[in-house]
N, C-alpha and C. Protein backbone atom coordinates (compact mmCIF):
# COMPACT_ATOMS: atom_id res chain seq x y z
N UNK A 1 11.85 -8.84 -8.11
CA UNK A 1 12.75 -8.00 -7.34
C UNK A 1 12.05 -6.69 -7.04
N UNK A 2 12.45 -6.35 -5.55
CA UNK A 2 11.51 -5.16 -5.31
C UNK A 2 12.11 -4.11 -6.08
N UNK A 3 11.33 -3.01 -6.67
CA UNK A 3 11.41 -1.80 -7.38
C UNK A 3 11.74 -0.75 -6.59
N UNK A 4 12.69 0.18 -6.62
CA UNK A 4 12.69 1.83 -6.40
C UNK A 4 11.69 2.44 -5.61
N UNK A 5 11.25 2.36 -4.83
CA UNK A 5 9.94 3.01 -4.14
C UNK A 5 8.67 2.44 -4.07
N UNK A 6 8.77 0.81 -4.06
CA UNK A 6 7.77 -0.56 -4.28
C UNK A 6 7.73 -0.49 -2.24
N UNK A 7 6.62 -0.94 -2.03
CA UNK A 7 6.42 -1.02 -0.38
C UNK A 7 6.11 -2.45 -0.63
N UNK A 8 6.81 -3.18 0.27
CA UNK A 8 6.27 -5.00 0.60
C UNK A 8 6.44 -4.69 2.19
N UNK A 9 5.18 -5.87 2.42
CA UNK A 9 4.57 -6.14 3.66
C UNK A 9 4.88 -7.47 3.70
N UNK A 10 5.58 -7.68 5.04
CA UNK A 10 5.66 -9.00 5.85
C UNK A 10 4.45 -9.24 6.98
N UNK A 11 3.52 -9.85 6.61
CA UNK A 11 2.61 -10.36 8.07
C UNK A 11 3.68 -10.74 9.03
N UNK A 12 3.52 -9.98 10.34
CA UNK A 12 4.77 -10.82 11.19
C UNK A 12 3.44 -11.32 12.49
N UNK A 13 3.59 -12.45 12.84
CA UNK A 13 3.20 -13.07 14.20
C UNK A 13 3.88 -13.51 15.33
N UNK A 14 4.04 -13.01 16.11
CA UNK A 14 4.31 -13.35 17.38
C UNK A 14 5.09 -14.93 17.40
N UNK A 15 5.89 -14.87 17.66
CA UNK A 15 6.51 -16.27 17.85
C UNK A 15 7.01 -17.01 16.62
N UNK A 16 6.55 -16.27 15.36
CA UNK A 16 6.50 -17.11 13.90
C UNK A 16 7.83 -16.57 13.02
N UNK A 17 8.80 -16.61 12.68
CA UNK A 17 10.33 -16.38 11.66
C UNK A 17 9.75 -15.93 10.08
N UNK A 18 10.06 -14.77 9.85
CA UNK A 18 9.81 -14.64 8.20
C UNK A 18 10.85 -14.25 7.46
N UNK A 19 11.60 -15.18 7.00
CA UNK A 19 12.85 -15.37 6.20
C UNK A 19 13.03 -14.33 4.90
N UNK A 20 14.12 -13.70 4.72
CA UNK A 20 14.05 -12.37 3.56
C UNK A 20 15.39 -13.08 3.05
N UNK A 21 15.54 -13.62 1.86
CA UNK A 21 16.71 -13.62 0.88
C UNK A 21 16.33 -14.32 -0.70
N UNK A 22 16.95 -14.66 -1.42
CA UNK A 22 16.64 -15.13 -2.71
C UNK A 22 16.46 -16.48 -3.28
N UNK A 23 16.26 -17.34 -1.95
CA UNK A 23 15.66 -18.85 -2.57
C UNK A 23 13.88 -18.33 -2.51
N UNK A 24 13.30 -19.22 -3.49
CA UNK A 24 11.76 -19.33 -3.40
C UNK A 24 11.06 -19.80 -2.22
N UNK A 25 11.78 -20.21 -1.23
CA UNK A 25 10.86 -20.90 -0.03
C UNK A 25 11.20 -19.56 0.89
N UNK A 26 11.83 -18.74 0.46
CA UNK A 26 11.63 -17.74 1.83
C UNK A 26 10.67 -16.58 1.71
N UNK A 27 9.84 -16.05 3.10
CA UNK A 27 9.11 -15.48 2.56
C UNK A 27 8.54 -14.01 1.69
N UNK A 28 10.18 -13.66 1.83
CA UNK A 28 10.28 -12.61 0.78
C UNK A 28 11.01 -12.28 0.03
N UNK A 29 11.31 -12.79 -1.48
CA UNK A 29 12.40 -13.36 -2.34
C UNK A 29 12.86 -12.06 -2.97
N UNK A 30 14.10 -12.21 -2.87
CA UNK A 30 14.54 -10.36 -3.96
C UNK A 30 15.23 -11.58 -4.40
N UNK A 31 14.70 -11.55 -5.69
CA UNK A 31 15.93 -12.10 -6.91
C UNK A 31 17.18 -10.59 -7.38
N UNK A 32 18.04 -10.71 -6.44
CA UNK A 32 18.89 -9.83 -7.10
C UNK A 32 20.54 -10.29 -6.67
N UNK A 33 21.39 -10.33 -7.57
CA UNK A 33 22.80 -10.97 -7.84
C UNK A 33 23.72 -10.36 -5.74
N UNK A 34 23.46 -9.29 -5.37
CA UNK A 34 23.69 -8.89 -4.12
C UNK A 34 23.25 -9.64 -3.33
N UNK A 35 21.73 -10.44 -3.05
CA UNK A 35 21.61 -10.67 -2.07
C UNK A 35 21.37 -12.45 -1.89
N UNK A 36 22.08 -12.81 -0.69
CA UNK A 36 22.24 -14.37 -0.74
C UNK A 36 20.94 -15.22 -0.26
N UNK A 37 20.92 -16.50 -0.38
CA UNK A 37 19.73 -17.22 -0.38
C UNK A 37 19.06 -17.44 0.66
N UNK A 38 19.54 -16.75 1.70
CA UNK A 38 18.37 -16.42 3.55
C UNK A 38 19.78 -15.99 4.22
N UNK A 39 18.85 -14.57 3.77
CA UNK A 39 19.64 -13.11 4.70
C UNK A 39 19.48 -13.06 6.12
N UNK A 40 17.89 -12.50 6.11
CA UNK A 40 17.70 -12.27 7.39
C UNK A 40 16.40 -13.33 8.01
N UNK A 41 15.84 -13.46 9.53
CA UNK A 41 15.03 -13.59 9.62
C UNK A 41 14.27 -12.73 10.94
N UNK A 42 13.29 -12.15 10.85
CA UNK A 42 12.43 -11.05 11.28
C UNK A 42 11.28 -11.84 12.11
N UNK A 43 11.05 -11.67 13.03
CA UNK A 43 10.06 -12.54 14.11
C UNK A 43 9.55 -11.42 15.31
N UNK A 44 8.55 -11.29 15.81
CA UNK A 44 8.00 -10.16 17.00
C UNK A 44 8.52 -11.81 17.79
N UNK A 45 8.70 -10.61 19.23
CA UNK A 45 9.07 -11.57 20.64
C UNK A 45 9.08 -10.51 21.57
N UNK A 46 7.87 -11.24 22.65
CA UNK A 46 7.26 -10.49 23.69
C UNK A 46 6.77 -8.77 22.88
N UNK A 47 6.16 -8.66 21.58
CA UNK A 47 5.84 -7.97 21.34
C UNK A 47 6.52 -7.00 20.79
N UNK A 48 7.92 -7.19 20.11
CA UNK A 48 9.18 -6.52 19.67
C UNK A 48 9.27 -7.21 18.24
N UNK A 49 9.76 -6.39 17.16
CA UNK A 49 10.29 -6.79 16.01
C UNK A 49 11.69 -7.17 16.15
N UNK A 50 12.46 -8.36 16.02
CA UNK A 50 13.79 -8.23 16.26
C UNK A 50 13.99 -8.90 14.48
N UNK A 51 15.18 -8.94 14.40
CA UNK A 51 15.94 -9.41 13.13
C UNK A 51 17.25 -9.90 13.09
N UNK A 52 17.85 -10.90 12.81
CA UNK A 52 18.59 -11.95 13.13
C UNK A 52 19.32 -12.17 11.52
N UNK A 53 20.81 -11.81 11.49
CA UNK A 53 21.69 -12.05 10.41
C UNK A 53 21.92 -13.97 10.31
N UNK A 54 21.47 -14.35 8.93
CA UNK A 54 21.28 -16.03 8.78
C UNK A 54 23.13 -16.47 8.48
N UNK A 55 23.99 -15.13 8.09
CA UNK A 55 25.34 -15.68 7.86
C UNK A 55 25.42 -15.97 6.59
N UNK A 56 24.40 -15.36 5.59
CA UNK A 56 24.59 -15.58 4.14
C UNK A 56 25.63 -14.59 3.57
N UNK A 57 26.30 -15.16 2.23
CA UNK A 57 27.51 -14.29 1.94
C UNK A 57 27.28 -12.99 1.51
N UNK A 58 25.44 -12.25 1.05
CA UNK A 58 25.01 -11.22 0.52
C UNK A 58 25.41 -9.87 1.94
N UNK A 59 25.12 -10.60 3.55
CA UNK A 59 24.89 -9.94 4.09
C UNK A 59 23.72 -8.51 3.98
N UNK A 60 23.89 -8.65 5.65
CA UNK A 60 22.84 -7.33 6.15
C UNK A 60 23.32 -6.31 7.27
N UNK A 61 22.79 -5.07 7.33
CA UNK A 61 23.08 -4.34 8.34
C UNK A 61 22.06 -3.38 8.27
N UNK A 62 21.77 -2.92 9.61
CA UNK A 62 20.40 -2.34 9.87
C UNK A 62 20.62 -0.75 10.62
N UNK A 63 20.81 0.26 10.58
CA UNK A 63 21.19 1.86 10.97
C UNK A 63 22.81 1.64 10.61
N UNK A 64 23.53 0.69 9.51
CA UNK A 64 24.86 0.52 9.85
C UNK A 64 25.73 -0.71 10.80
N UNK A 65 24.66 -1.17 11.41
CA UNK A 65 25.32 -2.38 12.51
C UNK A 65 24.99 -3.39 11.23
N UNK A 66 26.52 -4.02 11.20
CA UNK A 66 26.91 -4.88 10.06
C UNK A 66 25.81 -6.09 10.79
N UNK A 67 25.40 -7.35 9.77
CA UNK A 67 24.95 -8.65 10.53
C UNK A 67 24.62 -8.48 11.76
N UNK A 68 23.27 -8.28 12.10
CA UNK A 68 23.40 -7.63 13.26
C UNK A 68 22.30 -9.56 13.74
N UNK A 69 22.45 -9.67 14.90
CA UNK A 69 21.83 -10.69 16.32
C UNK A 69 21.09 -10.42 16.85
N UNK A 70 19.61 -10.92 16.38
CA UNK A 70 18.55 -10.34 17.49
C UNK A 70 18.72 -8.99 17.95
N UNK A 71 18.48 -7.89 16.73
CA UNK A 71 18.52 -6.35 17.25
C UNK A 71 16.80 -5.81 16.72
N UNK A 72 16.49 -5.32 17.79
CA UNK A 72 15.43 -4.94 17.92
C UNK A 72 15.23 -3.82 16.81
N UNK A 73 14.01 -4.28 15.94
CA UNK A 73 13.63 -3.13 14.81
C UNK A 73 13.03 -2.20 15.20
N UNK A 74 13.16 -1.03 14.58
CA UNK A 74 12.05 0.33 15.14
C UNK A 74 11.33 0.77 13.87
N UNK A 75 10.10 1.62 13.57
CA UNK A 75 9.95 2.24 13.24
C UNK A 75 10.88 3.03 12.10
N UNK A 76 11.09 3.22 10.85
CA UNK A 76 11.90 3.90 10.06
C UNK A 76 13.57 3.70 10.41
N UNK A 77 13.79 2.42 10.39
CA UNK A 77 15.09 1.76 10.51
C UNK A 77 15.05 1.63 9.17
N UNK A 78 16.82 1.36 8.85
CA UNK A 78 17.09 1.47 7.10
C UNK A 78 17.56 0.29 7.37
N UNK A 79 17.31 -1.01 7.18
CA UNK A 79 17.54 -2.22 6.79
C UNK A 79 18.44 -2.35 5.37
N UNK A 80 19.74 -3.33 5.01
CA UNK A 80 20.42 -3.10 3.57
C UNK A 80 20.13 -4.34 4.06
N UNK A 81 20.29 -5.30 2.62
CA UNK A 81 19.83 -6.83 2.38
C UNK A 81 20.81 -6.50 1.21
N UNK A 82 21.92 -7.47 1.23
CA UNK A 82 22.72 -7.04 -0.10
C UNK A 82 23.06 -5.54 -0.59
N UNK A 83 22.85 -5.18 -1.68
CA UNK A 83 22.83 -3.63 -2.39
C UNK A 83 21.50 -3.12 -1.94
N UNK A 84 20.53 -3.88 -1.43
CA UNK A 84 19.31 -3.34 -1.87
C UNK A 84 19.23 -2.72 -0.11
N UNK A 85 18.10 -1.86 0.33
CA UNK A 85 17.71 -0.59 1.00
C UNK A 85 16.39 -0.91 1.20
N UNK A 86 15.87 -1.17 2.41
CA UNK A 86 14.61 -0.95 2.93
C UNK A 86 14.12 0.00 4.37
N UNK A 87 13.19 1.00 4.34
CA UNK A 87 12.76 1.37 5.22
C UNK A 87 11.99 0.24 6.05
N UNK A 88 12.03 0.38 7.44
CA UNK A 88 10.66 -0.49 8.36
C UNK A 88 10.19 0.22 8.79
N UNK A 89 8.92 -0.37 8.20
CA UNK A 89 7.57 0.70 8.98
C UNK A 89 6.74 -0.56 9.81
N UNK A 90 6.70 0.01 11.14
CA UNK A 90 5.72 -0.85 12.02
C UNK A 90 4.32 -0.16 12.33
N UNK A 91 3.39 -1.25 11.79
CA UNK A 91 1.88 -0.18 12.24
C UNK A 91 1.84 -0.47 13.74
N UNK A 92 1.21 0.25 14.28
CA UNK A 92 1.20 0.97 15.62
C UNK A 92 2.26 1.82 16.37
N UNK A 93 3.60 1.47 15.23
CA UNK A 93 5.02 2.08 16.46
C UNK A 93 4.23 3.49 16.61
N UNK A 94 5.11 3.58 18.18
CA UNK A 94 4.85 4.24 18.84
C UNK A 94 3.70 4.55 19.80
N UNK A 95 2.83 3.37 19.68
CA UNK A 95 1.94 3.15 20.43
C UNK A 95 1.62 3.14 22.08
């Protein structure tokens, strides 16, 4: 489970889904009792980070937009996954 001020990196590729919830086959597991077994999934398209609510019962919301549908990530967006709190940092934003 990520720690208090722990930074994890998702390789994201173009066209490719990287699944965030608490089964072992996804690719970034928070074992924590809040968050359900594929939260979100995070994919670039046409060169955009978007992120896509899977309908798990932990839920997500990203600046506050509950479960949010293909909403485009930025730069220092506060992502919640369950209880838990992540900043997104994109290398190059703002490029």
């Amino acid at each position: 489970m990520p720690a208090t001020g722990e930074v994890h990196e998702i390789d994201l590729e173009e066209g490719r889904a990287r699944r965030i919830g608490r089964l072992d086959d996804a690719d970034l597991v928070l074992d924590h009792p809040s968050v359900g077994r594929l939260v979100v999934e995070i994919r670039i398209e046409h060169g955009r980070a978007t992120i896509t609510d899977l309908g798990s019962g932990g839920g997500s919301a990203v600046n506050g937009v509950l479960r949010p549908y293909r909403l485009a990530l930025n730069d220092g967006d506060e992502l919640h996954i369950g209880a838990l709190l992540f900043r997104v940092g994109l290398d190059g934003a703002g490029e």
